[in-house]
Protein backbone atom coordinates (compact mmCIF):
# COMPACT_ATOMS: atom_id res chain seq x y z
CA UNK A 1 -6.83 17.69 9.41
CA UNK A 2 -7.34 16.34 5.54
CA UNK A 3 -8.74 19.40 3.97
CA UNK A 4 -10.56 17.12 0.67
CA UNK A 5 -11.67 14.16 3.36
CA UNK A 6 -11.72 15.72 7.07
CA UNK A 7 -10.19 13.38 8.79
CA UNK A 8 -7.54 13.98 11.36
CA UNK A 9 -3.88 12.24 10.42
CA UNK A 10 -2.49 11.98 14.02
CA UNK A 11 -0.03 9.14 13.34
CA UNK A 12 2.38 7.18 11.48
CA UNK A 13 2.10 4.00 11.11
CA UNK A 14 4.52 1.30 11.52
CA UNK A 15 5.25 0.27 8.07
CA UNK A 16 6.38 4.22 7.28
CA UNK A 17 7.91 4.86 10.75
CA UNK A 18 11.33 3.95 9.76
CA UNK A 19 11.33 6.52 7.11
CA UNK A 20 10.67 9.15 9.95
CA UNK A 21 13.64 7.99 11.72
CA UNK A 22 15.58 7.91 9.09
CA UNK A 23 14.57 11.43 8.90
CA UNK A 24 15.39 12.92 12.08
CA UNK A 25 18.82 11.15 11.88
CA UNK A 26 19.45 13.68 8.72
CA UNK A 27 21.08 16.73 8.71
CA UNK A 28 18.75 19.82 8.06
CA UNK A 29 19.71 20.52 4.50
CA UNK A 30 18.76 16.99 3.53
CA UNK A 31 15.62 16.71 4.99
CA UNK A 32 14.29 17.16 1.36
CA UNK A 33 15.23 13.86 0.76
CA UNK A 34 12.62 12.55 3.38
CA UNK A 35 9.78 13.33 1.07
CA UNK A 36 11.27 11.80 -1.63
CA UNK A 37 12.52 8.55 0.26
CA UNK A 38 8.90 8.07 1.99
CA UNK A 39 7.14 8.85 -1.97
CA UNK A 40 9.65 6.01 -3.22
CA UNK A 41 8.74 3.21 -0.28
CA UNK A 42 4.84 3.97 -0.42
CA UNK A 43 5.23 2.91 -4.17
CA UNK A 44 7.38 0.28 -3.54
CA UNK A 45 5.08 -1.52 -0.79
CA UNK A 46 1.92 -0.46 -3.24
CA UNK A 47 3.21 -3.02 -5.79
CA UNK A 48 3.81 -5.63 -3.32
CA UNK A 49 0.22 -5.23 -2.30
CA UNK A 50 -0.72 -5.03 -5.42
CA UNK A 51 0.85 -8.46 -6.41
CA UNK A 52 -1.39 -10.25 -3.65
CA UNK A 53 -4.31 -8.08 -4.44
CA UNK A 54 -4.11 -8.72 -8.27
CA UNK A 55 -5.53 -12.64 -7.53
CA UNK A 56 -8.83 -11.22 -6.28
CA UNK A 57 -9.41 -8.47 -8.78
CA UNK A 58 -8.33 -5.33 -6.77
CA UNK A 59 -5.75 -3.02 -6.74
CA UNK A 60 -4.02 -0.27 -4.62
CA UNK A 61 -2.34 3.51 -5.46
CA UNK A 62 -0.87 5.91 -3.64
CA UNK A 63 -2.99 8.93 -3.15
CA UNK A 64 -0.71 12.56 -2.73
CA UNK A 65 1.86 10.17 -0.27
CA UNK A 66 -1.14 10.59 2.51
CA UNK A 67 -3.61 7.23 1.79
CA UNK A 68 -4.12 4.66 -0.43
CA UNK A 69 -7.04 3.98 -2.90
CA UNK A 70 -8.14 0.51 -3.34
CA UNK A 71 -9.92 -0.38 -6.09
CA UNK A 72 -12.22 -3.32 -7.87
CA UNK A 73 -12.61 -4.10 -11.86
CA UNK A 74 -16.13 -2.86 -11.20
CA UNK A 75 -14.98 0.63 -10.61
CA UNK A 76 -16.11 0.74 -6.64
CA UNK A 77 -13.18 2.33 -4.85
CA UNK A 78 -12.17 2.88 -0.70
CA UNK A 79 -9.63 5.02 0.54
CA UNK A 80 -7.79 3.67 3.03
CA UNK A 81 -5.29 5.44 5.42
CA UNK A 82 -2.33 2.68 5.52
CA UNK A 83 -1.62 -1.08 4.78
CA UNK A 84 -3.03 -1.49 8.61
CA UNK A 85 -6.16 -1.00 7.02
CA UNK A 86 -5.76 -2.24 3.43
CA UNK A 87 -6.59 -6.01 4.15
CA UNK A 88 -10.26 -5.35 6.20
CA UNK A 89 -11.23 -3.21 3.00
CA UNK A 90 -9.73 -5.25 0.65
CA UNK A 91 -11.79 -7.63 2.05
CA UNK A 92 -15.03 -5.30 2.36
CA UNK A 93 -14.18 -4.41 -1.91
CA UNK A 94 -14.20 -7.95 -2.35
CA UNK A 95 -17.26 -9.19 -0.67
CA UNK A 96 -15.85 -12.26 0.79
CA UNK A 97 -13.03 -13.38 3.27
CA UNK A 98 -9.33 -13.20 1.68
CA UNK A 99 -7.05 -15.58 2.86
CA UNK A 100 -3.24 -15.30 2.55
CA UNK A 101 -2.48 -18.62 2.71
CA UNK A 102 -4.14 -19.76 0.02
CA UNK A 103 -3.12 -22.00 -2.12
CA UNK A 104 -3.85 -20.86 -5.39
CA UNK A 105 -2.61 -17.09 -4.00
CA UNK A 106 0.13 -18.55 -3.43
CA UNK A 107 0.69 -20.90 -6.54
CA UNK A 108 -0.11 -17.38 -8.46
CA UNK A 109 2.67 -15.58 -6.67
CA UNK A 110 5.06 -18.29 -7.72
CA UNK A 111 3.93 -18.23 -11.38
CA UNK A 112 4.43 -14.23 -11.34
CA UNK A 113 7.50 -14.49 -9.36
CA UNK A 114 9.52 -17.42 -11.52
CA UNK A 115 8.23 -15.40 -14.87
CA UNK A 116 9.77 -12.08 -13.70
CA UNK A 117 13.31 -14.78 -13.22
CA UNK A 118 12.68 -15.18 -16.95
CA UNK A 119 12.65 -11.70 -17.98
């Protein structure tokens, strides 16, 4: 059980389980490196996320490698437990339907993507 939120973490979810086998297929003295690897790929899919969630005003951090906190420009904030249920609260933070397809999403992640060719 979360001892600041009192939930119950009873799973992994899909998007971190290949870190867990990627884990178990260590040897014991480099189990270390598990914490370190799953740290790194929590960040890494955070600023994905956050380059979608950017075009409606919110944004997502890692919180202690257990959740995520989403956030608006207002200041309101969710914590959510993993990117399964990012897009509902995203949504929720929001206060209207986000759609991935887009257009102008997806005009904005060409703009951000052909400026980062640049630098």
């Amino acid at each position: 059980m979360c001892v600041l939120c009192g939930e119950f973490v009873s799973y992994v979810h899909w998007t971190e389980r290949h870190i867990e086998y990627r884990a178990h297929a260590l040897d014991p003295e480099s189990r270390g490196d598990y914490h370190r690897l799953r740290r790194r790929d929590r960040l890494r899919r955070a600023k994905v996320a956050n380059e979608v969630l950017r075009h409606y005003g919110l944004k997502v951090n890692d919180w202690a490698g257990s959740r995520y906190v989403l956030r608006d420009k207002k200041g309101r904030s969710e914590l959510v437990q993993d990117l399964g249920s990012l897009w509902p609260a995203a949504q929720k933070l929001a206060s209207r339907p986000l759609d991935p397809l887009d257009p102008f999403l997806r005009a904005a992640l060409l703009e951000t993507s052909s400026s980062d060719d640049v630098r």
